[in-house]
C-alpha atoms as a PDB file:
ATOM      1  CA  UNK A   1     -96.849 -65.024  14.019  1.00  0.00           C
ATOM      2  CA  UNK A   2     -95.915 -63.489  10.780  1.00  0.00           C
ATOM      3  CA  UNK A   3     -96.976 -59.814  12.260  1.00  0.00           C
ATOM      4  CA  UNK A   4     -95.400 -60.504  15.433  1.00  0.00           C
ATOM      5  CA  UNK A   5     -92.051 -61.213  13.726  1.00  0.00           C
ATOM      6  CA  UNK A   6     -92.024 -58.484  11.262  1.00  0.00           C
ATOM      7  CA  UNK A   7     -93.093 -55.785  14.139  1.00  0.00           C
ATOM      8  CA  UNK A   8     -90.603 -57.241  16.285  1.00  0.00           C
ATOM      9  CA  UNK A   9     -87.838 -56.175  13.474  1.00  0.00           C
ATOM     10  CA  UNK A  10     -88.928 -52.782  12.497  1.00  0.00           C
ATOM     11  CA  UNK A  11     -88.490 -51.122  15.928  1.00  0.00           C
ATOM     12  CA  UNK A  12     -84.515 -51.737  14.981  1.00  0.00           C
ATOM     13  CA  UNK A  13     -85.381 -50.717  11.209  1.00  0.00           C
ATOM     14  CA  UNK A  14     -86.825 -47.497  12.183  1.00  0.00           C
ATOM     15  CA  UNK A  15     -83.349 -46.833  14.043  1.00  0.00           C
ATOM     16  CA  UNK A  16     -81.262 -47.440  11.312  1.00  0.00           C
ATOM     17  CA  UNK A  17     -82.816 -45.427   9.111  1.00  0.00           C
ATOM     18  CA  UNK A  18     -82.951 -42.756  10.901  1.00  0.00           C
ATOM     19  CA  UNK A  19     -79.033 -42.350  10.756  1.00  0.00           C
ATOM     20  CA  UNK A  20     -79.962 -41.063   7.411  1.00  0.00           C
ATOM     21  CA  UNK A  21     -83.750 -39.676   7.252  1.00  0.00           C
ATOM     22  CA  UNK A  22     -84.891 -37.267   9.357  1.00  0.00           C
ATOM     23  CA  UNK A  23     -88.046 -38.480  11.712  1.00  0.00           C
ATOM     24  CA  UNK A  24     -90.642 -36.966   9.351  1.00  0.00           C
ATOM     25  CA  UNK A  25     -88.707 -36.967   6.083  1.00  0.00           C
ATOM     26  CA  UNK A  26     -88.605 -40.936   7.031  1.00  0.00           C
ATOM     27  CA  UNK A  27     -92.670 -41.387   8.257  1.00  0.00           C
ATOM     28  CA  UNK A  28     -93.713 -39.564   5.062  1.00  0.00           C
ATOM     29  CA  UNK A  29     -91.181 -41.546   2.374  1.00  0.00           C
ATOM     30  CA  UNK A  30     -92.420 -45.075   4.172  1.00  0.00           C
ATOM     31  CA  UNK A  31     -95.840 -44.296   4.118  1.00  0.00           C
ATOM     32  CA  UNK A  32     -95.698 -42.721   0.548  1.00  0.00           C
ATOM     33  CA  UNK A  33     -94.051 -45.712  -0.789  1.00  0.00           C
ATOM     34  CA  UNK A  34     -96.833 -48.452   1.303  1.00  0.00           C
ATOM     35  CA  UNK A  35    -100.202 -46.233   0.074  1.00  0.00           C
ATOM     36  CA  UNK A  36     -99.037 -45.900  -3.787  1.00  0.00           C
ATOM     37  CA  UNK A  37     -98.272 -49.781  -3.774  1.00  0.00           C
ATOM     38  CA  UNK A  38    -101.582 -50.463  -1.878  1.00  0.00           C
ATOM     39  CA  UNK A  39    -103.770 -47.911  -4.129  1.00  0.00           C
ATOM     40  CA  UNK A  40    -102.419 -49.958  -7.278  1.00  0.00           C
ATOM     41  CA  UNK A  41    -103.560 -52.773  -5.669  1.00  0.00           C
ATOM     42  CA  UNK A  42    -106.836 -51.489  -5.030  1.00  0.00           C
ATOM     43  CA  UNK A  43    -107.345 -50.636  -8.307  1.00  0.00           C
ATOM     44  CA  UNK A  44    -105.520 -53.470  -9.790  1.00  0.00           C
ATOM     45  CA  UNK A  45    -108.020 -55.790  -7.890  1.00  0.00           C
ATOM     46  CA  UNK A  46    -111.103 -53.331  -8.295  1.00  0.00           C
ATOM     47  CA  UNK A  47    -111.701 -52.624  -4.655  1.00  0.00           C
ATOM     48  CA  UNK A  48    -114.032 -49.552  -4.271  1.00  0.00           C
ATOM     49  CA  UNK A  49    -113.016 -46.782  -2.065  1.00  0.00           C
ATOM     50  CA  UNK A  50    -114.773 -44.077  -0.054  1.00  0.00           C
ATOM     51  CA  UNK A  51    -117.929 -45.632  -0.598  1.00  0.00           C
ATOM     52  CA  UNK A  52    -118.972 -47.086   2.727  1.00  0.00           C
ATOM     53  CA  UNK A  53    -120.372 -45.473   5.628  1.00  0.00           C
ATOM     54  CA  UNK A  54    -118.307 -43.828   7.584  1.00  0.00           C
ATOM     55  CA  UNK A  55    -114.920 -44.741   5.215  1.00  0.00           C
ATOM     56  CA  UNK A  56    -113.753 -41.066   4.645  1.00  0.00           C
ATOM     57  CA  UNK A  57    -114.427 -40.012   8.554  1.00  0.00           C
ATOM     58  CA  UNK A  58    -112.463 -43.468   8.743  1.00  0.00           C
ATOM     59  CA  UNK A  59    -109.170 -42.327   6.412  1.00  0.00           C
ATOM     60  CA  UNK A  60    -109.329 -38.977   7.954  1.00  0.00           C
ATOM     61  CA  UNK A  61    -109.139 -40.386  11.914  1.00  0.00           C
ATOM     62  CA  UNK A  62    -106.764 -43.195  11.132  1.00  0.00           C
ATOM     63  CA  UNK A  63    -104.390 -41.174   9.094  1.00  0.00           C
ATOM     64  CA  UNK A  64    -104.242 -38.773  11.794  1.00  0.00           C
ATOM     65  CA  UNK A  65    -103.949 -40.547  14.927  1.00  0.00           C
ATOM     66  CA  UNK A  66    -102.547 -43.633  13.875  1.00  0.00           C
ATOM     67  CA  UNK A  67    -100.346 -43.424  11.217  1.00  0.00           C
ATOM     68  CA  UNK A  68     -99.478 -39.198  11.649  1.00  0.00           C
ATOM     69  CA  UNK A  69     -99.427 -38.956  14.932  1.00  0.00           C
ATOM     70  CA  UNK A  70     -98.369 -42.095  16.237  1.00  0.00           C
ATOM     71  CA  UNK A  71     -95.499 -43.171  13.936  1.00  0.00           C
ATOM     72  CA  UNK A  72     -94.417 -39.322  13.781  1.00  0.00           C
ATOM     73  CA  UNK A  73     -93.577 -39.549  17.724  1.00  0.00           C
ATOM     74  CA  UNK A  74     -92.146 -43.261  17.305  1.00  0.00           C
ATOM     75  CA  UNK A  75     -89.689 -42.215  14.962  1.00  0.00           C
ATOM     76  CA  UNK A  76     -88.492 -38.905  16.810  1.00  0.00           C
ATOM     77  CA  UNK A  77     -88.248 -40.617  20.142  1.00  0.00           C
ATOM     78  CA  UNK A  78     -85.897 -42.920  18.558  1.00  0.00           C
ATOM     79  CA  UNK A  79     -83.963 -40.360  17.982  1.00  0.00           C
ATOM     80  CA  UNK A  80     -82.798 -41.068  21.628  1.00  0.00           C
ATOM     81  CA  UNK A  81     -84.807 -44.056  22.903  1.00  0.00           C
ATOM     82  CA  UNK A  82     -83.271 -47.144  22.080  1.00  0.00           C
ATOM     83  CA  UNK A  83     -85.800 -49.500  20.537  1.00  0.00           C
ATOM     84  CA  UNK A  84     -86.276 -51.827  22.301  1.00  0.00           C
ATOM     85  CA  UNK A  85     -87.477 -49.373  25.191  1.00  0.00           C
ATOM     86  CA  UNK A  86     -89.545 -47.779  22.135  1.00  0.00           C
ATOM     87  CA  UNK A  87     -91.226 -51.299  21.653  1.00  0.00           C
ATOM     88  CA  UNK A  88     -91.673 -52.026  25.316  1.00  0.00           C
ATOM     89  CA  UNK A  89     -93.801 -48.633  26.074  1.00  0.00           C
ATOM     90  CA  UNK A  90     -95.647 -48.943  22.766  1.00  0.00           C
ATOM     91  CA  UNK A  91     -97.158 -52.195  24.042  1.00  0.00           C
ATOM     92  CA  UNK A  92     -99.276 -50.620  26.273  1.00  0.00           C
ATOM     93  CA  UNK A  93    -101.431 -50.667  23.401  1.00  0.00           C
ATOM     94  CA  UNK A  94    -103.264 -53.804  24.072  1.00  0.00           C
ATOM     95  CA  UNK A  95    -104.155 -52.716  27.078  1.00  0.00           C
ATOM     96  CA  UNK A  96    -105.022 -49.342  25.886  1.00  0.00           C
ATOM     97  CA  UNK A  97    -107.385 -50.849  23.550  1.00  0.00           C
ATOM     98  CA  UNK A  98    -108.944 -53.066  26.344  1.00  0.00           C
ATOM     99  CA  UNK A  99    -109.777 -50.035  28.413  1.00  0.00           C
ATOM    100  CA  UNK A 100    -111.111 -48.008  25.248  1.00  0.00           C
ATOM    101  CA  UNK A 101    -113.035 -50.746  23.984  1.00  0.00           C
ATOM    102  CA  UNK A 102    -114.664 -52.019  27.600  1.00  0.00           C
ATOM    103  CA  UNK A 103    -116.244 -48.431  26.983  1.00  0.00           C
ATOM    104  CA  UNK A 104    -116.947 -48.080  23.350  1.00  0.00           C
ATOM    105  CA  UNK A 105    -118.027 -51.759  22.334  1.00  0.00           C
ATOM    106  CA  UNK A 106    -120.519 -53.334  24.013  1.00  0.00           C
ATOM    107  CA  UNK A 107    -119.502 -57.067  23.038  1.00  0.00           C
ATOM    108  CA  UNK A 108    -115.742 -56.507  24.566  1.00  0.00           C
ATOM    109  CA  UNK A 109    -116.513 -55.686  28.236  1.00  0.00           C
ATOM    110  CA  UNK A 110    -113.444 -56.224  30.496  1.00  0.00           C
ATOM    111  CA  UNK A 111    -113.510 -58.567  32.989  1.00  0.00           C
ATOM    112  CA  UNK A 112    -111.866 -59.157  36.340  1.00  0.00           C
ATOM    113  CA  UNK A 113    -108.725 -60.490  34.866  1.00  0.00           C
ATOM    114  CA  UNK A 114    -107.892 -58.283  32.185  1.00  0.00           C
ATOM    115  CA  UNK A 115    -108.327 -55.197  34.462  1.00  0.00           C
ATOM    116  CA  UNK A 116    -105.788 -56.391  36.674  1.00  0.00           C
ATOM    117  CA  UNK A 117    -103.437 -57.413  33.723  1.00  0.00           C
ATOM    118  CA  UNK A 118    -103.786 -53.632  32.645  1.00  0.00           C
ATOM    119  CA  UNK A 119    -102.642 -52.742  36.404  1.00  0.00           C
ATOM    120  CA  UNK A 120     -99.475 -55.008  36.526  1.00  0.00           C
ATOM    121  CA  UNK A 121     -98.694 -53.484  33.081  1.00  0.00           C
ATOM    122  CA  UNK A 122     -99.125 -49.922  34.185  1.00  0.00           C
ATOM    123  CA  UNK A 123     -96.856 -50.989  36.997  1.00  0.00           C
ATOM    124  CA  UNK A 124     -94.182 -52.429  34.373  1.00  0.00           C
ATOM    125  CA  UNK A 125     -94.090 -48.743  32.865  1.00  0.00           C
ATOM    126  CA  UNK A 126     -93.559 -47.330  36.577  1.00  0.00           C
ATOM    127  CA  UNK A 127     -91.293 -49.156  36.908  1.00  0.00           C
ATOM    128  CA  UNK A 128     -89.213 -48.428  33.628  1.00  0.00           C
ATOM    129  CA  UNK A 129     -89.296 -45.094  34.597  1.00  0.00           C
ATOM    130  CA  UNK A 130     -87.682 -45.786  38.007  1.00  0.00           C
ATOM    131  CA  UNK A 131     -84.866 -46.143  35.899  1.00  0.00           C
ATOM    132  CA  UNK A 132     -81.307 -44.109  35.922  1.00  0.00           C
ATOM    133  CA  UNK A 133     -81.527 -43.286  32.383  1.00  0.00           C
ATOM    134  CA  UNK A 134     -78.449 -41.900  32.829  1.00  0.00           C
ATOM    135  CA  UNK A 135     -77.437 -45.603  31.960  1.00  0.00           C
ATOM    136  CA  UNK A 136     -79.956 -45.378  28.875  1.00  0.00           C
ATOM    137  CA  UNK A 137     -78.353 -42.034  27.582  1.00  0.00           C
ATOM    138  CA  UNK A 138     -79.419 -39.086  29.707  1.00  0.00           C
ATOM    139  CA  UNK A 139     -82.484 -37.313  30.599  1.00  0.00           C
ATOM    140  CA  UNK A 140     -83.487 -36.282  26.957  1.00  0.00           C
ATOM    141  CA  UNK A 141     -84.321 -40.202  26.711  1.00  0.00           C
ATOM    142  CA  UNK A 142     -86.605 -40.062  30.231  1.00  0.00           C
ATOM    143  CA  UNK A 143     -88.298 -37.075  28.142  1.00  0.00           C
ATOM    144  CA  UNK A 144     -88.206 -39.440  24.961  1.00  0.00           C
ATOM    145  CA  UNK A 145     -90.104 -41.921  26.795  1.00  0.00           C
ATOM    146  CA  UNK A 146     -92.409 -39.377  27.981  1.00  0.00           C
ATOM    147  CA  UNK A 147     -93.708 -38.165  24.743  1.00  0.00           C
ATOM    148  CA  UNK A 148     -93.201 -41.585  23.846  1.00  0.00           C
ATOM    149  CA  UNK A 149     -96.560 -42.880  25.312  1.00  0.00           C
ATOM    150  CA  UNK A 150     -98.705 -40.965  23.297  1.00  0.00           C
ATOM    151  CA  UNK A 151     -98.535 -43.173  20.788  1.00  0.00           C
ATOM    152  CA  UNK A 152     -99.860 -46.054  21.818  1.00  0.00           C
ATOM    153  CA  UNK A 153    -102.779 -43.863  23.408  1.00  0.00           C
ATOM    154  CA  UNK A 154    -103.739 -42.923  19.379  1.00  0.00           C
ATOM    155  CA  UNK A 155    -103.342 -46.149  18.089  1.00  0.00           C
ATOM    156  CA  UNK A 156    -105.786 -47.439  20.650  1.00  0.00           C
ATOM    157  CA  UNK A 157    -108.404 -44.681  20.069  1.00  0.00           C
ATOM    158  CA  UNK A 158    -108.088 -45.296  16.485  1.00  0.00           C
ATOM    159  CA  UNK A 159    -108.124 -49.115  16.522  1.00  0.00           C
ATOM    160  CA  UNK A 160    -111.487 -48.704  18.808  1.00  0.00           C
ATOM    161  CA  UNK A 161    -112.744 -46.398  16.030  1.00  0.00           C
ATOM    162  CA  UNK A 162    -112.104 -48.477  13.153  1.00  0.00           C
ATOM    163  CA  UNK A 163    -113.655 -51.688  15.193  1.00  0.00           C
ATOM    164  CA  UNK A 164    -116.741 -50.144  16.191  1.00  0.00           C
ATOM    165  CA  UNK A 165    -117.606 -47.841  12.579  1.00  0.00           C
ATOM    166  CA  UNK A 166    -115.362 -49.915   9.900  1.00  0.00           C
ATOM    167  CA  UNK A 167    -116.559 -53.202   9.951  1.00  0.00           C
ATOM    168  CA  UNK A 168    -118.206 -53.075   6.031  1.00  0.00           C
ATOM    169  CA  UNK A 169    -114.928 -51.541   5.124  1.00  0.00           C
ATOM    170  CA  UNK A 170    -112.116 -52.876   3.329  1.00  0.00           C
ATOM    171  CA  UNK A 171    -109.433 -53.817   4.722  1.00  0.00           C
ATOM    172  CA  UNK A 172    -106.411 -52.228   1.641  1.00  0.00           C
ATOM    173  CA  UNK A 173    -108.608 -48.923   1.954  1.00  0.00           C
ATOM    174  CA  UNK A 174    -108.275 -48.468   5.769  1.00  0.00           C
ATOM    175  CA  UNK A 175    -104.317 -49.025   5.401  1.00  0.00           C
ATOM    176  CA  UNK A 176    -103.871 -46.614   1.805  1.00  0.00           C
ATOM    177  CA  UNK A 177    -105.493 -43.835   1.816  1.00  0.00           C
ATOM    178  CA  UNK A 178    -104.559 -43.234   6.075  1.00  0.00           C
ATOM    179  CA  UNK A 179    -101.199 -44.147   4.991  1.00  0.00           C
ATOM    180  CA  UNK A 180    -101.524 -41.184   1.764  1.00  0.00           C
ATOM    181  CA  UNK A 181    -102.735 -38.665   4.618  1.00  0.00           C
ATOM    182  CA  UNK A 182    -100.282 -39.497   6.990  1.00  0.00           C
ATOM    183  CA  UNK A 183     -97.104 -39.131   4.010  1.00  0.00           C
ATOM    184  CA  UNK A 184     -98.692 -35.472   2.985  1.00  0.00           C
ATOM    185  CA  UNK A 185     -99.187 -34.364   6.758  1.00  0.00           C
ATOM    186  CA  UNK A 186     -95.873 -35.328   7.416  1.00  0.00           C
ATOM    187  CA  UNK A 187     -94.407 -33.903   4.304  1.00  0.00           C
ATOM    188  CA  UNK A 188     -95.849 -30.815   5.311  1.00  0.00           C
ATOM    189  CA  UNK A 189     -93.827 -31.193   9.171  1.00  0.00           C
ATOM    190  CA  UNK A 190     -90.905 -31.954   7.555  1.00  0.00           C
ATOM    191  CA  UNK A 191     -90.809 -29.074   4.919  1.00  0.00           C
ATOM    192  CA  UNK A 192     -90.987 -27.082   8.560  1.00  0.00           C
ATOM    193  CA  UNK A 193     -88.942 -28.360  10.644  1.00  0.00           C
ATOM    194  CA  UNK A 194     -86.610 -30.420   8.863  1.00  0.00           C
ATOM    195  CA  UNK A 195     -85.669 -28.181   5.791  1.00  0.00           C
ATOM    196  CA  UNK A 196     -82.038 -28.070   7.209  1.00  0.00           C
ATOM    197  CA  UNK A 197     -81.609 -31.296   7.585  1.00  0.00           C
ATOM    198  CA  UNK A 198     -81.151 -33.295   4.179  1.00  0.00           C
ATOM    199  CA  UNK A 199     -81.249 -36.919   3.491  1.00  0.00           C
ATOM    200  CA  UNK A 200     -78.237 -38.850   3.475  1.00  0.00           C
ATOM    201  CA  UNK A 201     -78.712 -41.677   1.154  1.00  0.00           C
ATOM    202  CA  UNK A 202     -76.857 -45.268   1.568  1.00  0.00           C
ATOM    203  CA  UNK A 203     -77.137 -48.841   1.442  1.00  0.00           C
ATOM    204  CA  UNK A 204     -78.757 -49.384   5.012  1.00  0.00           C
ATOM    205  CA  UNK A 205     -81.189 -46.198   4.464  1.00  0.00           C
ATOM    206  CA  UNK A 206     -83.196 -47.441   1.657  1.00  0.00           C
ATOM    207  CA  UNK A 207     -83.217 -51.115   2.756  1.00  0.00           C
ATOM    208  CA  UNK A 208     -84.617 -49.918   6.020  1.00  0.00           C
ATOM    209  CA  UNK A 209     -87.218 -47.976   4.068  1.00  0.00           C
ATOM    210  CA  UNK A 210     -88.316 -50.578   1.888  1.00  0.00           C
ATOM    211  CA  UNK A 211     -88.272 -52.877   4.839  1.00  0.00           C
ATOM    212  CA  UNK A 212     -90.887 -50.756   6.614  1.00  0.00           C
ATOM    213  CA  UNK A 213     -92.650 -49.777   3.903  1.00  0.00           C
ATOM    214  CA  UNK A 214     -93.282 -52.917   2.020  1.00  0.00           C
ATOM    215  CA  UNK A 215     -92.964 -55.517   4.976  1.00  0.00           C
ATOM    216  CA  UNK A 216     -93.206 -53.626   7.745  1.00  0.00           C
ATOM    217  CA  UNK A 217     -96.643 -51.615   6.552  1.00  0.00           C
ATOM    218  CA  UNK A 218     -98.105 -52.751   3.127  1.00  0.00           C
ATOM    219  CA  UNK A 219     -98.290 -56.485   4.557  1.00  0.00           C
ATOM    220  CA  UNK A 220     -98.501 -55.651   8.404  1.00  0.00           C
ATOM    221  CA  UNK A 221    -101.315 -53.239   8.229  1.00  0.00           C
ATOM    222  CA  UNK A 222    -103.871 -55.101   5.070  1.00  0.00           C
ATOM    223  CA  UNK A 223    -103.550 -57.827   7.633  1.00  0.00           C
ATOM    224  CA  UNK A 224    -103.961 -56.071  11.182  1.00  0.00           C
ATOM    225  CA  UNK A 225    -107.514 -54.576   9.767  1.00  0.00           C
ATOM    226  CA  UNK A 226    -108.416 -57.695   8.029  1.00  0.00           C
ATOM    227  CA  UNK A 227    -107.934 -59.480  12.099  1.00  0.00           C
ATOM    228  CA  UNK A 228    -109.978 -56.444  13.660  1.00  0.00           C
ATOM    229  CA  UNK A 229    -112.565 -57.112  10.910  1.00  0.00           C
ATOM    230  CA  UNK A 230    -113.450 -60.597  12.314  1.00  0.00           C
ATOM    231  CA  UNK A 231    -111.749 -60.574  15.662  1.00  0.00           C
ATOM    232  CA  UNK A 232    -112.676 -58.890  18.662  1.00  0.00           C
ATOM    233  CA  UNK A 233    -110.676 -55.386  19.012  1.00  0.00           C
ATOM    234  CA  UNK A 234    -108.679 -56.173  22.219  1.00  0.00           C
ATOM    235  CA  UNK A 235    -107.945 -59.920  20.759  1.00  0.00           C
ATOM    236  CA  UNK A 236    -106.085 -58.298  17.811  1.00  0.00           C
ATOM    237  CA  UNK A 237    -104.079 -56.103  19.676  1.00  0.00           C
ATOM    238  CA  UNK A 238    -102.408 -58.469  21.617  1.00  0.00           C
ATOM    239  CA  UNK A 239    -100.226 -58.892  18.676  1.00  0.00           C
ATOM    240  CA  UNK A 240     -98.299 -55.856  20.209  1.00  0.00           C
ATOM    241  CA  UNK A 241     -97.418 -57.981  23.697  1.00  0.00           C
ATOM    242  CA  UNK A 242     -95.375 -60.180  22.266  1.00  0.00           C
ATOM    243  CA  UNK A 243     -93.286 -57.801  19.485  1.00  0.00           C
ATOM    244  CA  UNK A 244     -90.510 -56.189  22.262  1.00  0.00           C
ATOM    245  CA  UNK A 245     -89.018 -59.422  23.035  1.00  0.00           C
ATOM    246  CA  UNK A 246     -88.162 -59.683  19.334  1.00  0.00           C
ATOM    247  CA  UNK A 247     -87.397 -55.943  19.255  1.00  0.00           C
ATOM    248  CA  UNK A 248     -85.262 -56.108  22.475  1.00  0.00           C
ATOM    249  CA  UNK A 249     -83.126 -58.598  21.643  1.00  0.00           C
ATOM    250  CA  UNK A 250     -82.685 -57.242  17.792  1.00  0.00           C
ATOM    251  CA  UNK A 251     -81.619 -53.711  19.390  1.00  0.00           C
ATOM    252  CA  UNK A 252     -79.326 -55.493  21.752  1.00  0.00           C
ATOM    253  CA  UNK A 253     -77.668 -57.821  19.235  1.00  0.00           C
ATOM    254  CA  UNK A 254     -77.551 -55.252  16.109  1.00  0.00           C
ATOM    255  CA  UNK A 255     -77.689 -52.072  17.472  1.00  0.00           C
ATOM    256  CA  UNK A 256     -75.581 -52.762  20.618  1.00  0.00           C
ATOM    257  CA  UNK A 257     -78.169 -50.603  22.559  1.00  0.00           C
ATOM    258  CA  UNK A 258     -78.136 -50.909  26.780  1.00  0.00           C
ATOM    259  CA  UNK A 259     -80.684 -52.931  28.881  1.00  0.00           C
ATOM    260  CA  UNK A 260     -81.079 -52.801  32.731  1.00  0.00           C
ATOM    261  CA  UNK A 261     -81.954 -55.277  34.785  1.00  0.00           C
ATOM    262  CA  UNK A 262     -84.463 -52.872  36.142  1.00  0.00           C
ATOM    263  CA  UNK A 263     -85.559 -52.399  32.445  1.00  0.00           C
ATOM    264  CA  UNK A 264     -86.036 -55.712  32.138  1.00  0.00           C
ATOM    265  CA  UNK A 265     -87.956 -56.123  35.411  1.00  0.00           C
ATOM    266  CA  UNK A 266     -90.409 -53.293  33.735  1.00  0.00           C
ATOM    267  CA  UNK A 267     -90.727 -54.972  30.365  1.00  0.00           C
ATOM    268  CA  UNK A 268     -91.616 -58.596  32.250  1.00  0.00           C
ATOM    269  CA  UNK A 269     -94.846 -56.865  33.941  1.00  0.00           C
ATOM    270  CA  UNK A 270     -95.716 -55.150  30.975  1.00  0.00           C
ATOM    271  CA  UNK A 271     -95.427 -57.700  28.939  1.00  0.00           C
ATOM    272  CA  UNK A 272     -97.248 -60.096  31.831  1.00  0.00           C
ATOM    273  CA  UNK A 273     -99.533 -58.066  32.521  1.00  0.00           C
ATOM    274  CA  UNK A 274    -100.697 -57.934  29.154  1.00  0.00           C
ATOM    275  CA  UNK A 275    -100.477 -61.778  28.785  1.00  0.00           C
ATOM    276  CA  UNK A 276    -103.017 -62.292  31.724  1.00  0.00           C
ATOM    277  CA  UNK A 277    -105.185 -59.718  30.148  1.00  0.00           C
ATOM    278  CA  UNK A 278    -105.374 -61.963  27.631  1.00  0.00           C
ATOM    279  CA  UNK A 279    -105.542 -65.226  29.179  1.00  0.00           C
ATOM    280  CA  UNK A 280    -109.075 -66.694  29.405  1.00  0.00           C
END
């Protein structure tokens, strides 16, 4: 419940902040601030690091695809995308993972059930993108949404990876030292691409980032690898299913954003779909 809630919320954090940090300037300041508070942690509490199999292939993977990759296209597609669409598309995930890990783990096979769960979802995004999103904002969101699904598509090939190769490992070093990759490959984009654009500091910006950093990652992530440590992969990503009925209704009440009835219809069979993917 806890994760669910604070996901559900920083869909609409991410948005505000971005009305003063850049897309990268913003991944790589959130996840700066969540791995230096984690690493003190770490070595507060005397957790080893790097010293398990397969923990440095681990940092390296999950930095990249999960934390880089994915949170680097969340935050520019919000750019555009209102949030609560963001939220809707990104859980996919669950189902994502369900696929991945009917492949990749032996002791998660996918049965009848789930598999057609995963179809009504896929249906749910087919028909979100039946939409006029000329209602939504234009056609740069349609291409926001586009890109958009890549994300959850990382963060299920990572989650898969880290379920299958990271069970010995600790839960604060899968989230801090990803999180310390992720803030210097993003650093890197944003010295790039955002050099023009600088950082306009104020009252909502930095309680949005220390929202998402502290809440929204040091807490959310030490306890989403601690649940794939002793729950089964697809089980722990269901978390995602239930996070865009928070985030809808946050974006619609604070962030007056729009939502169709046709959106909604989308978001129902995703969301559904998921649900009887989970059911037993």
């Amino acid at each position: 419940m806890l994760l669910t809630l604070i996901w559900g919320t920083t869909w609409a954090a991410i948005r505000v902040g971005l009305a003063g940090l850049p897309p990268f300037k913003g991944v790589a300041l959130r996840f700066a601030i969540a791995s230096v508070l984690l690493l003190a942690l770490a070595w507060w509490r005397g957790i080893p690091l790097g010293r398990k199999p397969y923990e440095r292939l681990l940092w390296v993977v999950n930095g990249v695809l999960f934390f880089s990759v994915s949170f680097g296209v969340v935050y520019w597609a919000e750019q555009s995308v209102p949030s609560g669409l963001t939220s809707v598309l990104f859980s996919l995930f669950p189902l994502l993972v369900a696929l991945l890990a009917h492949v990749a783990l032996p002791a998660e096979r996918l049965r009848a059930r789930a598999g057609v769960g995963a179809l009504i979802g896929f249906l749910g995004v087919a028909v979100i993108f039946s939409e006029d999103f000329r209602k939504l904002g234009g056609e740069h969101v349609l291409f926001g949404c586009g890109v958009l699904l890549l994300s959850p598509t990382v963060s299920a090939i990572s989650s898969v990876a880290i379920k299958r190769f990271g069970s010995e490992i600790h839960p604060i070093s899968l989230a801090a030292v990803p999180m310390a990759v992720c803030a210097a490959v993003m650093a890197v984009l944003a010295l790039v691409f955002e050099a023009g654009r600088p950082i306009t500091w104020s009252a909502a910006t930095v309680g949005s980032l220390l929202y998402l950093a502290i809440a929204g990652s040091c807490v959310t992530f030490t306890l989403y690898y601690w649940l794939l440590r002793h729950l089964r992969a697809s089980r722990v990503a269901l978390l995602a299913y239930a996070t865009p009925v928070i985030a809808v209704l946050t974006g619609i009440v604070l962030l007056d954003e729009p939502f169709t009835w046709r959106l909604a219809a989308g978001a129902a069979l995703v969301i559904g779909g998921v649900a009887l993917a989970a059911s037993r």
